[in-house]
PDB file of N, CA and C in Angstrom:
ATOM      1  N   UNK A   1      45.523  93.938  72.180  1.00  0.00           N
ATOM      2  CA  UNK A   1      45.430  94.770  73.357  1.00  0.00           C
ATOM      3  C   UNK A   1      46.019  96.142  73.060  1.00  0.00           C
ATOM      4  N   UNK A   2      45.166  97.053  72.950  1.00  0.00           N
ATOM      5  CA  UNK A   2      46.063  98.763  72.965  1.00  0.00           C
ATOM      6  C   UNK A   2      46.168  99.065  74.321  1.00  0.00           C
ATOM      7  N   UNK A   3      47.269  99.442  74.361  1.00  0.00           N
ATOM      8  CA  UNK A   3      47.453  99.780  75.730  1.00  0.00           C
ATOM      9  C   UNK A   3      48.147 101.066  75.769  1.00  0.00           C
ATOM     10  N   UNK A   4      47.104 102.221  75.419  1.00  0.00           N
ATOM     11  CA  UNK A   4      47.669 103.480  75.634  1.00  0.00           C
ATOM     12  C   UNK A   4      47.666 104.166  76.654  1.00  0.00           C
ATOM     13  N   UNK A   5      48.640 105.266  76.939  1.00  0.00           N
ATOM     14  CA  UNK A   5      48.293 106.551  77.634  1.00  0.00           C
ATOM     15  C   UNK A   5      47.152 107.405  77.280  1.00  0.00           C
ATOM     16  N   UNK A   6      47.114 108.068  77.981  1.00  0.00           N
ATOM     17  CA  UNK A   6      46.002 109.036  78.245  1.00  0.00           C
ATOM     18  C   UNK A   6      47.005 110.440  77.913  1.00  0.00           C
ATOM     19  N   UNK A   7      46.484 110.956  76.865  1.00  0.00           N
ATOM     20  CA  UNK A   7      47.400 112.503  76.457  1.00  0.00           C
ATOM     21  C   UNK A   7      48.235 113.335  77.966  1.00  0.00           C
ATOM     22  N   UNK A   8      47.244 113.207  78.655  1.00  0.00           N
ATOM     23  CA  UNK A   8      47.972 113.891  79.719  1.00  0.00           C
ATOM     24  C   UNK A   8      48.840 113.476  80.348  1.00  0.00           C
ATOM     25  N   UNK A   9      48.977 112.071  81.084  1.00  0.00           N
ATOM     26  CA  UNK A   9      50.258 111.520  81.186  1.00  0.00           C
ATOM     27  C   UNK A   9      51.058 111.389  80.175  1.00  0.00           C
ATOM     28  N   UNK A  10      51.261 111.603  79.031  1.00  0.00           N
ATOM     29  CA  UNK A  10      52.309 111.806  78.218  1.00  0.00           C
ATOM     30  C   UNK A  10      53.314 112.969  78.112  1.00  0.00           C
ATOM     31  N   UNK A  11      51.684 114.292  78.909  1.00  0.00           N
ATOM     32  CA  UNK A  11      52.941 115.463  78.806  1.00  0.00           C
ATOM     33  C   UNK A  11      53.243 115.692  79.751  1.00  0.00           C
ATOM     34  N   UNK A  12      52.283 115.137  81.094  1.00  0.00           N
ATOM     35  CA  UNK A  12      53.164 114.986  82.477  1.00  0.00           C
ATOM     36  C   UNK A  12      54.702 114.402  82.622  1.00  0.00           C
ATOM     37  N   UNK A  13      54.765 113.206  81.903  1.00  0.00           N
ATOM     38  CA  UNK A  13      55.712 112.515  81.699  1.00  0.00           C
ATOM     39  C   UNK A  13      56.977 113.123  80.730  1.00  0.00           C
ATOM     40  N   UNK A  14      57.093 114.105  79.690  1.00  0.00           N
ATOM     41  CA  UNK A  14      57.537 114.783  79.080  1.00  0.00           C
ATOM     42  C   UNK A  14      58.051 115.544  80.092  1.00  0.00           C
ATOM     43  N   UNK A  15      57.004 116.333  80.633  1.00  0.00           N
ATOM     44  CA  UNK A  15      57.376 117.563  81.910  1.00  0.00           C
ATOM     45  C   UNK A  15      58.509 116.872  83.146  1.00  0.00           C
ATOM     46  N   UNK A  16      58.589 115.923  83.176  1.00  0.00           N
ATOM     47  CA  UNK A  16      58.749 115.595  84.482  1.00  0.00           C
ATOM     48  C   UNK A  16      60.045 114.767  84.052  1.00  0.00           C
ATOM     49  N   UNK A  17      60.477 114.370  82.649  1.00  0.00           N
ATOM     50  CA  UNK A  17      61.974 114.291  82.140  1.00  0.00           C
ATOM     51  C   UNK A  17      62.624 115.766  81.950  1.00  0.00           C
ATOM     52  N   UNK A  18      62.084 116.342  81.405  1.00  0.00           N
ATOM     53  CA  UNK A  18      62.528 118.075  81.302  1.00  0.00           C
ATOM     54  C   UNK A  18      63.442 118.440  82.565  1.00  0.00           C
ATOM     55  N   UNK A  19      62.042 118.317  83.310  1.00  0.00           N
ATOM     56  CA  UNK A  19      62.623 118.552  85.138  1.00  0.00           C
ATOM     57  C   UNK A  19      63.938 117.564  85.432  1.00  0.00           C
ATOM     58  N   UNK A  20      63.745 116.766  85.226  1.00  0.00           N
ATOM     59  CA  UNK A  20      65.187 115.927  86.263  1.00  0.00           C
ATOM     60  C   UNK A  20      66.329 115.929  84.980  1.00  0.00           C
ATOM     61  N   UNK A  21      66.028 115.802  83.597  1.00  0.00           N
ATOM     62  CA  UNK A  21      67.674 116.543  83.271  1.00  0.00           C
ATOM     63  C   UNK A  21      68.004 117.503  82.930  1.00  0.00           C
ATOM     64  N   UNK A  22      66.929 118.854  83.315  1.00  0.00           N
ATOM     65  CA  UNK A  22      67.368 120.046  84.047  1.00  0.00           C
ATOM     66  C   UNK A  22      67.825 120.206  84.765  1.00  0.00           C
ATOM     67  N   UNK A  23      68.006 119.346  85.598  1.00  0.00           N
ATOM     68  CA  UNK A  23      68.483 119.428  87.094  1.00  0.00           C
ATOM     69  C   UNK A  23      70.269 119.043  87.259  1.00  0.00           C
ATOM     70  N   UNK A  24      69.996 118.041  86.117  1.00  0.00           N
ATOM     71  CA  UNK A  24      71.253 116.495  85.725  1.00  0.00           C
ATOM     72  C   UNK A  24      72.065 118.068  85.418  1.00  0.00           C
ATOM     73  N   UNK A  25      71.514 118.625  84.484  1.00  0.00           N
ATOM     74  CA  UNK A  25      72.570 119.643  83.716  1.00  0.00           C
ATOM     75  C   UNK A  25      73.059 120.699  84.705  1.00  0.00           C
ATOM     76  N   UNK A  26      71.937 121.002  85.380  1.00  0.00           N
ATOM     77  CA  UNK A  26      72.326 122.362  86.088  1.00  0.00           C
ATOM     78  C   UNK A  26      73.552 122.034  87.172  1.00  0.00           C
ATOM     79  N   UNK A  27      73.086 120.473  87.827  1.00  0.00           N
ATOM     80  CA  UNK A  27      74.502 119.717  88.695  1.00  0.00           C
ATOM     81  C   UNK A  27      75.733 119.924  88.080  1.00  0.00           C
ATOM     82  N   UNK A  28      75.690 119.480  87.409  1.00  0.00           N
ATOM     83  CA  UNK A  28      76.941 118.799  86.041  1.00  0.00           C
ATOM     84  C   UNK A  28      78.120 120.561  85.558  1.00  0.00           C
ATOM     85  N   UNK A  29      76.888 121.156  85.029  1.00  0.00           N
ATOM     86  CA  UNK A  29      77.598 122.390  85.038  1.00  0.00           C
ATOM     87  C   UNK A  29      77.851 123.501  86.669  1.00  0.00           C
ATOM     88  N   UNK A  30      77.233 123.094  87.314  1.00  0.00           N
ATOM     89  CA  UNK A  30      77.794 123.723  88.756  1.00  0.00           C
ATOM     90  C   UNK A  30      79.129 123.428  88.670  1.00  0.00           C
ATOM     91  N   UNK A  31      79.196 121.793  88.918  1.00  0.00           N
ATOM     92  CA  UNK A  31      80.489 120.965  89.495  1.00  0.00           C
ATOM     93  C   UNK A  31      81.224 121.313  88.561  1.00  0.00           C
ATOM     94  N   UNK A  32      81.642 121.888  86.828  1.00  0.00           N
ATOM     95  CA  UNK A  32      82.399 122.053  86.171  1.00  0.00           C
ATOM     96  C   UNK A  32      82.968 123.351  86.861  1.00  0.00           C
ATOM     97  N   UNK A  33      81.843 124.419  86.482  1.00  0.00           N
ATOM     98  CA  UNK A  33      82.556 125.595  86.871  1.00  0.00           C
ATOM     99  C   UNK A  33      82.966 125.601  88.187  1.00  0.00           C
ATOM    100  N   UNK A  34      82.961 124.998  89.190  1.00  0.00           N
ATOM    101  CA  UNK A  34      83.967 125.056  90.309  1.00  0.00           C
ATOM    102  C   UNK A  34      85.287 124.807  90.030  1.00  0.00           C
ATOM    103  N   UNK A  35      85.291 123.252  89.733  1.00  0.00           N
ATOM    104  CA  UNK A  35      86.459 122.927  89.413  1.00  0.00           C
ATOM    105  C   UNK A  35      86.919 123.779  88.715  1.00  0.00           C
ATOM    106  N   UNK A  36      86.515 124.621  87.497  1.00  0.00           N
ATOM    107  CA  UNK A  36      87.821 125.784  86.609  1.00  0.00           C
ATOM    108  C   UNK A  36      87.549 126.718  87.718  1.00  0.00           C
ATOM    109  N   UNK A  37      87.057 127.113  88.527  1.00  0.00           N
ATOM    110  CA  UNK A  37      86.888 128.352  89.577  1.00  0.00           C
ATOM    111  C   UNK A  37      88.368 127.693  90.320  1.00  0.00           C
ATOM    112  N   UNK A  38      88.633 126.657  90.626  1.00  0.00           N
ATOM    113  CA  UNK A  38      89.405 126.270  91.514  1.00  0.00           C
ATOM    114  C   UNK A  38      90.815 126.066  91.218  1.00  0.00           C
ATOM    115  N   UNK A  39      90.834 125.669  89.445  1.00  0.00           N
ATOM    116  CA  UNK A  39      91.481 125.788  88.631  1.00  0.00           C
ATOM    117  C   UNK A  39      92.994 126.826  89.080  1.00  0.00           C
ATOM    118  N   UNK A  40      91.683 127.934  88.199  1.00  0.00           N
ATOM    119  CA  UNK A  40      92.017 129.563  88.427  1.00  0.00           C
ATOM    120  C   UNK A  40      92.561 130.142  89.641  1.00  0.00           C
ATOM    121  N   UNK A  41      91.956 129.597  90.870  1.00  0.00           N
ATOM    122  CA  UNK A  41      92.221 130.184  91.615  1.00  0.00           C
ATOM    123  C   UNK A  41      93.731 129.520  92.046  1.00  0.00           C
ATOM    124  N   UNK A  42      93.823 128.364  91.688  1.00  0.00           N
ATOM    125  CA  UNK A  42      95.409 127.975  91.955  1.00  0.00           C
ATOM    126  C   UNK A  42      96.542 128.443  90.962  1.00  0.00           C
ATOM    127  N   UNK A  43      96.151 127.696  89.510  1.00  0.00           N
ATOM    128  CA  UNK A  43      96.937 127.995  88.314  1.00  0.00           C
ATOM    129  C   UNK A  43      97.669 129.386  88.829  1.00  0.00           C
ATOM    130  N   UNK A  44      96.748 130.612  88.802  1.00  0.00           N
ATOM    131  CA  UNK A  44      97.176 132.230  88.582  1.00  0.00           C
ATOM    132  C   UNK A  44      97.826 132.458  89.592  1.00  0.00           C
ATOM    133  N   UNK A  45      98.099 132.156  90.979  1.00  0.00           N
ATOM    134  CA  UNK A  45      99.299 132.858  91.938  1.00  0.00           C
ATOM    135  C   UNK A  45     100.555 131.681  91.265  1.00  0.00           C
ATOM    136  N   UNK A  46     100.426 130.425  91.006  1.00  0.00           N
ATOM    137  CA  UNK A  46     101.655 129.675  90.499  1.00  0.00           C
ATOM    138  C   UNK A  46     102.098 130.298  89.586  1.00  0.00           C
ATOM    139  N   UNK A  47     101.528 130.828  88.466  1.00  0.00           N
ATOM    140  CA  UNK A  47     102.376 131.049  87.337  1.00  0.00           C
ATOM    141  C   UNK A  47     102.478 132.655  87.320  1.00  0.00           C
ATOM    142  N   UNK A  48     101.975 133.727  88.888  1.00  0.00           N
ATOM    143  CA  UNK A  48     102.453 134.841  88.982  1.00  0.00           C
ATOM    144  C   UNK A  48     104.015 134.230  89.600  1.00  0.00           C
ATOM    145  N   UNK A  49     103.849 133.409  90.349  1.00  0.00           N
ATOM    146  CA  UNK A  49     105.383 133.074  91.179  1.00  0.00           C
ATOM    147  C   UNK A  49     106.445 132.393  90.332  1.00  0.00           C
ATOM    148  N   UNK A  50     106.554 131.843  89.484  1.00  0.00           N
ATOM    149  CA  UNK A  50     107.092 131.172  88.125  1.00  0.00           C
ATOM    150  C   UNK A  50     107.409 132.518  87.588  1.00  0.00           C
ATOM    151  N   UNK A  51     106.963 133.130  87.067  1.00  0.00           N
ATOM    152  CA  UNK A  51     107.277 134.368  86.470  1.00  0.00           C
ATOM    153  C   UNK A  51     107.885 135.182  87.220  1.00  0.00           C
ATOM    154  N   UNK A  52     107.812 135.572  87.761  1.00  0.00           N
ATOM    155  CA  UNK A  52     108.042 136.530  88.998  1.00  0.00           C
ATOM    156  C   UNK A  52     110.125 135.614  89.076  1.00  0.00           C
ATOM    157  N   UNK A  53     110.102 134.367  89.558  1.00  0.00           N
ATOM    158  CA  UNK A  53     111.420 133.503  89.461  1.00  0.00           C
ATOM    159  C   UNK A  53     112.287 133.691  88.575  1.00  0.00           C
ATOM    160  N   UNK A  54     111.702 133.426  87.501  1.00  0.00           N
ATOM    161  CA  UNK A  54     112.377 134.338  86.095  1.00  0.00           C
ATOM    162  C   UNK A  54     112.470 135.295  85.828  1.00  0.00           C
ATOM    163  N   UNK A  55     111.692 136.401  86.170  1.00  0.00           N
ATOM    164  CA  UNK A  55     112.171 137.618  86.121  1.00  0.00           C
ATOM    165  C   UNK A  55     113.382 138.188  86.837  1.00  0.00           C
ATOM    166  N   UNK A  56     113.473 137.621  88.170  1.00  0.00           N
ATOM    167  CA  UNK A  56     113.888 138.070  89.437  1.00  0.00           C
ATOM    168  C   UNK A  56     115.768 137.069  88.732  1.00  0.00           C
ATOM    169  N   UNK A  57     115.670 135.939  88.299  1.00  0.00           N
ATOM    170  CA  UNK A  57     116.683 135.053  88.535  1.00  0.00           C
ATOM    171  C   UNK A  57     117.449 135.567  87.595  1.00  0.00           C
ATOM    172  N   UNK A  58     117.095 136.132  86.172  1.00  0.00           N
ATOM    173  CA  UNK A  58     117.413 137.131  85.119  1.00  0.00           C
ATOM    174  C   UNK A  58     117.964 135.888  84.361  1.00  0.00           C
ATOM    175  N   UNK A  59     117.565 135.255  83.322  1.00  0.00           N
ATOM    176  CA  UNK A  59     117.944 134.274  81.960  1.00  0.00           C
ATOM    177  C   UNK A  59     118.804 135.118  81.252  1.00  0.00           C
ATOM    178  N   UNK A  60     120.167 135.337  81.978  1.00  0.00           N
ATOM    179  CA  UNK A  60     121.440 135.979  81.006  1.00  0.00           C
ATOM    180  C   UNK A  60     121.966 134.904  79.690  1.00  0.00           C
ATOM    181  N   UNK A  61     121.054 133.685  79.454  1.00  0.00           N
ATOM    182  CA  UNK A  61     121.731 132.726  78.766  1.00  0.00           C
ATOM    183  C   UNK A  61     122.762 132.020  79.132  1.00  0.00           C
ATOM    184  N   UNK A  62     123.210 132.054  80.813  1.00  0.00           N
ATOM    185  CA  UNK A  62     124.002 131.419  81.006  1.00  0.00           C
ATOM    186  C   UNK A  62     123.580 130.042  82.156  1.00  0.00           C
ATOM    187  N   UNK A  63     122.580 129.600  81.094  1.00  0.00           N
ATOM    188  CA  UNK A  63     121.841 128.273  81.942  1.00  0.00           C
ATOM    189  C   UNK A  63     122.959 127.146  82.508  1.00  0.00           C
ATOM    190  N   UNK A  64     123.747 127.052  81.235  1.00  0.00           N
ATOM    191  CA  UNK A  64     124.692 125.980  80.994  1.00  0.00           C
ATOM    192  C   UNK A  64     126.236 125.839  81.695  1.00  0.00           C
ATOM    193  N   UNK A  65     126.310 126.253  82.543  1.00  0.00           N
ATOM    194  CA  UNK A  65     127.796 126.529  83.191  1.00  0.00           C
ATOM    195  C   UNK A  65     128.785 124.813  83.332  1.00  0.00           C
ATOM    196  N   UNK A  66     129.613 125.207  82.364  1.00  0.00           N
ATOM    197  CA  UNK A  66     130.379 123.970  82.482  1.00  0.00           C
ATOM    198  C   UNK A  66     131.636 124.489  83.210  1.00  0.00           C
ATOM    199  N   UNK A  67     132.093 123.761  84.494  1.00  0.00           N
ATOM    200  CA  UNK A  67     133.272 123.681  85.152  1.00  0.00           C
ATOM    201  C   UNK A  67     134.296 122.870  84.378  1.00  0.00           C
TER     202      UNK A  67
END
């Protein structure tokens, strides 16, 4: 029994995997770059305010105060 396709459903079928993990990818990388969008948008005021603590608190080297 041969039981082939017909050329054209083969490249329909080609076309039409293309399409849906084009799609898989284009999801996949949306949802990444948010998350580092969201990342960013938290990380960078924390570690302006961290810095900003240390600057302000002044590291004279005298972390260690023994009474």
């Amino acid at each position: 029994m041969n039981n082939q396709r017909p050329m054209f459903i083969n490249i329909l079928l080609v076309v039409l995997l293309f399409l849906v993990v084009g799609s898989l990818f284009s999801a996949v990388v949306g949802i990444v770059g948010s998350l580092l969008w969201l990342a960013v948008k938290i990380l960078v005021p924390v570690a302006i305010i961290v810095w900003l603590v240390r600057t302000i608190s002044g590291n004279n080297g005298n972390c260690h105060r023994r009474y």
